[in-house]
Protein backbone atom coordinates (compact mmCIF):
# COMPACT_ATOMS: atom_id res chain seq x y z
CA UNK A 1 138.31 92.65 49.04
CA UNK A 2 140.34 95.73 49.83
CA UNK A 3 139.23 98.90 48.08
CA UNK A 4 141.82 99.75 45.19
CA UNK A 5 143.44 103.42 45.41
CA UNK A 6 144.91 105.58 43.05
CA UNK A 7 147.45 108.44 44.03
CA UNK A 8 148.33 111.22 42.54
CA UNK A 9 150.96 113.45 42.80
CA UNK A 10 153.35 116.51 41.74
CA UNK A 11 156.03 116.40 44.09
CA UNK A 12 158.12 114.97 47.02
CA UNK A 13 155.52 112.14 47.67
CA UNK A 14 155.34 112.86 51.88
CA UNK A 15 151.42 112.61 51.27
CA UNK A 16 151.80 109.48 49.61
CA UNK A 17 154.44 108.20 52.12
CA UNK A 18 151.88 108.77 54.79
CA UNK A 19 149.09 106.20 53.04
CA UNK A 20 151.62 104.01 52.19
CA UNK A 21 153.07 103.51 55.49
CA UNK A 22 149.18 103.02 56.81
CA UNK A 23 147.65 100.89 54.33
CA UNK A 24 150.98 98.76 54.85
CA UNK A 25 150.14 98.40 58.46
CA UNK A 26 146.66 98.26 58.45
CA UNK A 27 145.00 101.27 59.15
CA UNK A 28 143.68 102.00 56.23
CA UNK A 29 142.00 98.69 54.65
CA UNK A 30 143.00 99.60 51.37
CA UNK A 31 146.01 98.76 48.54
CA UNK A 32 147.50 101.35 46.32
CA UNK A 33 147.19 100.13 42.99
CA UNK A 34 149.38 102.67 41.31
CA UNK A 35 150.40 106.24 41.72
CA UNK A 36 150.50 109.14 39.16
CA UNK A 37 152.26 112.29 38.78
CA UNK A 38 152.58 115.15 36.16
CA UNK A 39 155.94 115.88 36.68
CA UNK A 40 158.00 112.58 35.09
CA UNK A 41 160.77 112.58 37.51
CA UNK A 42 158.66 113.54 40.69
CA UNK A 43 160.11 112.02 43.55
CA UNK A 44 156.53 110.46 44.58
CA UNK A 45 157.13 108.15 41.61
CA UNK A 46 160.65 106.93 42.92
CA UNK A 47 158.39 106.38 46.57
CA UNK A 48 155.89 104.05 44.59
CA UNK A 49 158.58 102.17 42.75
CA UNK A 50 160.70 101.52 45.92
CA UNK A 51 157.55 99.45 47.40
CA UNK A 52 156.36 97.87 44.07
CA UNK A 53 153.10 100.42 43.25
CA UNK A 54 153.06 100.87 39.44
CA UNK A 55 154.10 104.55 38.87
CA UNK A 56 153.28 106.36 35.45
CA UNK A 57 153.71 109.68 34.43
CA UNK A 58 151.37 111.67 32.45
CA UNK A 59 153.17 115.07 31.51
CA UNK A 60 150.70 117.92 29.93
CA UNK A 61 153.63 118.92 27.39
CA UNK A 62 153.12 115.60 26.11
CA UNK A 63 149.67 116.24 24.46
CA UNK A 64 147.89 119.27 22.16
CA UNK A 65 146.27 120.93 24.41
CA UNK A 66 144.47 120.55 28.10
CA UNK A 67 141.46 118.64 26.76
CA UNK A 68 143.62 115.62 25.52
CA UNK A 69 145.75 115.68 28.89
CA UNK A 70 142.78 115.73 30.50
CA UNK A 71 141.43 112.59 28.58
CA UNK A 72 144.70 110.58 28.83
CA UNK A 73 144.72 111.01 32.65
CA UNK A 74 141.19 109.82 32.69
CA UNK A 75 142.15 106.58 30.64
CA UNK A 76 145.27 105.92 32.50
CA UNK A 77 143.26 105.89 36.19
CA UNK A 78 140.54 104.28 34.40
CA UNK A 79 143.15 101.41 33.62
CA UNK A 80 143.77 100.51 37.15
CA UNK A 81 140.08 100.53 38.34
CA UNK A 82 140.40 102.26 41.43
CA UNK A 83 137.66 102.65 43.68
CA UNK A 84 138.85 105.86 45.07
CA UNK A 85 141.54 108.29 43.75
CA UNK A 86 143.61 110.56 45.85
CA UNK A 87 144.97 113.93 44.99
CA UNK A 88 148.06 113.89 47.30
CA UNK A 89 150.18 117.08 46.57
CA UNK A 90 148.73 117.23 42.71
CA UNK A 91 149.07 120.76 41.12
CA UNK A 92 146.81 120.19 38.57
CA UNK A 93 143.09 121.12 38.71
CA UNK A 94 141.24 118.20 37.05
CA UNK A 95 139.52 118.00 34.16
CA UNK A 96 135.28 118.39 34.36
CA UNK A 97 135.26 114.60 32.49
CA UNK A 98 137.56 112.97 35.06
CA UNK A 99 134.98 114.65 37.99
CA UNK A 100 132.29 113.55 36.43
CA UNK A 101 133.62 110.18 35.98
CA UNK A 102 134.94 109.58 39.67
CA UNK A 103 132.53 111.85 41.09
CA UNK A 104 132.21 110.87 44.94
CA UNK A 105 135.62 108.55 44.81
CA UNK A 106 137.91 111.48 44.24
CA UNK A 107 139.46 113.23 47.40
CA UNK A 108 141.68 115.99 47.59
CA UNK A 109 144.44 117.58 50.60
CA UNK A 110 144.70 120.87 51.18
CA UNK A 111 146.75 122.82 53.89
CA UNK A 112 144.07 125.56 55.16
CA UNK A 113 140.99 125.17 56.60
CA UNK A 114 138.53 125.61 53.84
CA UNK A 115 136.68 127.38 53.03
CA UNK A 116 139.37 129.80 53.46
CA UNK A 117 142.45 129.81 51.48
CA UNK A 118 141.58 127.61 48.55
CA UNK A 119 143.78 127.44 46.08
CA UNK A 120 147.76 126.54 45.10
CA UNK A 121 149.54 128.86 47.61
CA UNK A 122 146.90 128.25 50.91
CA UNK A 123 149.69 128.27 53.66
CA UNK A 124 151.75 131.28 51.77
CA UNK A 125 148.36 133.01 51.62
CA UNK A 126 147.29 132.23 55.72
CA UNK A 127 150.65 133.18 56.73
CA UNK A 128 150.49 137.14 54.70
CA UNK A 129 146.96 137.37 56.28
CA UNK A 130 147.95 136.98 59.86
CA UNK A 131 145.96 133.97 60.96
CA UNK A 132 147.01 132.91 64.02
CA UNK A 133 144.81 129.64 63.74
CA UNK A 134 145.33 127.31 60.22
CA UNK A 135 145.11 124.15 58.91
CA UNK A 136 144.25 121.11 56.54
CA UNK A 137 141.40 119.85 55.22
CA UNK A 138 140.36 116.59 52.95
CA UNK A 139 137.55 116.90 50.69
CA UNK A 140 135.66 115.70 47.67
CA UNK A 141 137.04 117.01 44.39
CA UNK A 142 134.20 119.18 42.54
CA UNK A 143 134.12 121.03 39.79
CA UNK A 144 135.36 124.11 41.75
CA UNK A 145 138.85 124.80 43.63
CA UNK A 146 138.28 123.43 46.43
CA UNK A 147 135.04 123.39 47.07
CA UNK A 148 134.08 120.07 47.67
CA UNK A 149 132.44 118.20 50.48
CA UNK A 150 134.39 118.80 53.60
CA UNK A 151 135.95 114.96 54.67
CA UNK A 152 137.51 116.12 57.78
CA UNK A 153 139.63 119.19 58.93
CA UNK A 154 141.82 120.19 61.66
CA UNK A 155 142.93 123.13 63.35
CA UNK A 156 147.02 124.31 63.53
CA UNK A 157 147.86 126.82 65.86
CA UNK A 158 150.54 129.48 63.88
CA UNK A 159 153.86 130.11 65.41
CA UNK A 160 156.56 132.32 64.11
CA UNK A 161 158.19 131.02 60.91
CA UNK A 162 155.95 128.25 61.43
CA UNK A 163 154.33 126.05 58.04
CA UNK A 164 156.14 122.53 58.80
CA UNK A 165 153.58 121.79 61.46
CA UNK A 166 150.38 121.82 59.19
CA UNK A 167 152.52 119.57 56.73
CA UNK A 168 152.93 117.03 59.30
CA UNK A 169 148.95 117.16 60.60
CA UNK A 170 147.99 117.05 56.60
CA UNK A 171 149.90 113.82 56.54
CA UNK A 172 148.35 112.26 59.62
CA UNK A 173 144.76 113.87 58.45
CA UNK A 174 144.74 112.46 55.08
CA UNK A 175 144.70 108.62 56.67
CA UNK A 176 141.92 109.21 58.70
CA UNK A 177 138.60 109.89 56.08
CA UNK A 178 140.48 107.34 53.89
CA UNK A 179 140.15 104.45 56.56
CA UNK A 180 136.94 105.55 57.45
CA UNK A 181 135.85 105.22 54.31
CA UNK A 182 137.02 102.49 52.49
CA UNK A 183 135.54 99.53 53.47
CA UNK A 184 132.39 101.15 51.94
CA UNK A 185 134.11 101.23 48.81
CA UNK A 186 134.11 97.85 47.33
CA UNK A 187 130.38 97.49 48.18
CA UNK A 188 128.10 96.46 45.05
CA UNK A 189 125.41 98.16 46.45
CA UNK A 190 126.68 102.01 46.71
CA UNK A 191 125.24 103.77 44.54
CA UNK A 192 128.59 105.28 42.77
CA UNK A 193 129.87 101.92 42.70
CA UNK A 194 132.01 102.34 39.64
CA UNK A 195 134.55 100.47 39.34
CA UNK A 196 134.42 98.85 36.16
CA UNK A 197 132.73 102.00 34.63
């Protein structure tokens, strides 16, 4: 049994594209079960659709307030029964229920080399501080901004006018904790085997 995946994402979907293209050829043992954005017409959700992975959208000026977002998020993942979910390019920090809920089978991508530069604007931020040395990161989602178990990380040399290089080793680094991992996933026997939870 293949370990069941949920994506989400905000934007362009290159993350995404990336897992796609390697649980479709077998380096990652994996299926993506569906993939979710905040943004209704994100182009992620076009990606998805184009290959036959349910898409949904789950836009925050759709509900009250943060807390019911947050909940109707939860519920939607919940639906698909995912062993692991993947924040892929997903501006939204996650709500403490949906941690709590996935914790350990929630992974985030970041473009800097954390600890340094968490937050929305990491390769702006590296850039303005003069590193000459960057790069990307995939770790656990916590309850902090990204502060999570460190997955795997690797180093980007800077150039001049340089970010589209750390893009492209993100993409490649995202596939590699993922297929490391997941074969674990749909074991009984871990102990935050959760599927059905």
């Amino acid at each position: 049994m293949s370990a069941r995946i949920v994506v989400l994402a905000s934007g362009s979907g290159t993350l995404l594209q990336a897992l796609i293209d390697a649980c479709a050829d077998g380096r990652v043992p994996a299926t993506i079960v569906a993939v979710g954005s905040d943004v209704e017409y994100a182009p992620a959700l076009g990606r998805a659709s184009k290959v036959g992975i349910p898409a949904f959208a789950c836009r925050l000026a759709d509900f009250a307030d943060r807390q019911a977002w947050d909940a109707a998020l939860l519920g939607v993942v919940r639906a698909f029964e995912p062993d692991l979910v993947v924040s892929a390019g997903f501006m939204r920090i996650l709500g403490s229920e949906m941690v709590d809920a996935l914790s350990g089978r929630i992974i985030n991508t970041h473009p800097a080399l954390l600890p340094a530069f968490p937050g929305a604007h990491a390769v702006r931020d590296a850039l303005a501080y003069g590193v000459t040395v960057t790069g990307c990161t995939v770790h656990e989602i916590d309850h902090g901004v990204d502060t999570g178990r460190i997955l795997a990380q690797r180093a980007v040399e800077v150039l001049p006018d340089d970010d589209e290089r750390i893009k492209e080793v993100e993409r490649e680094l995202l596939v590699t904790p993922i297929a490391r991992i997941a074969p674990s996933l749909t074991d009984p026997a871990r102990p935050d085997h959760r599927r059905h939870a």
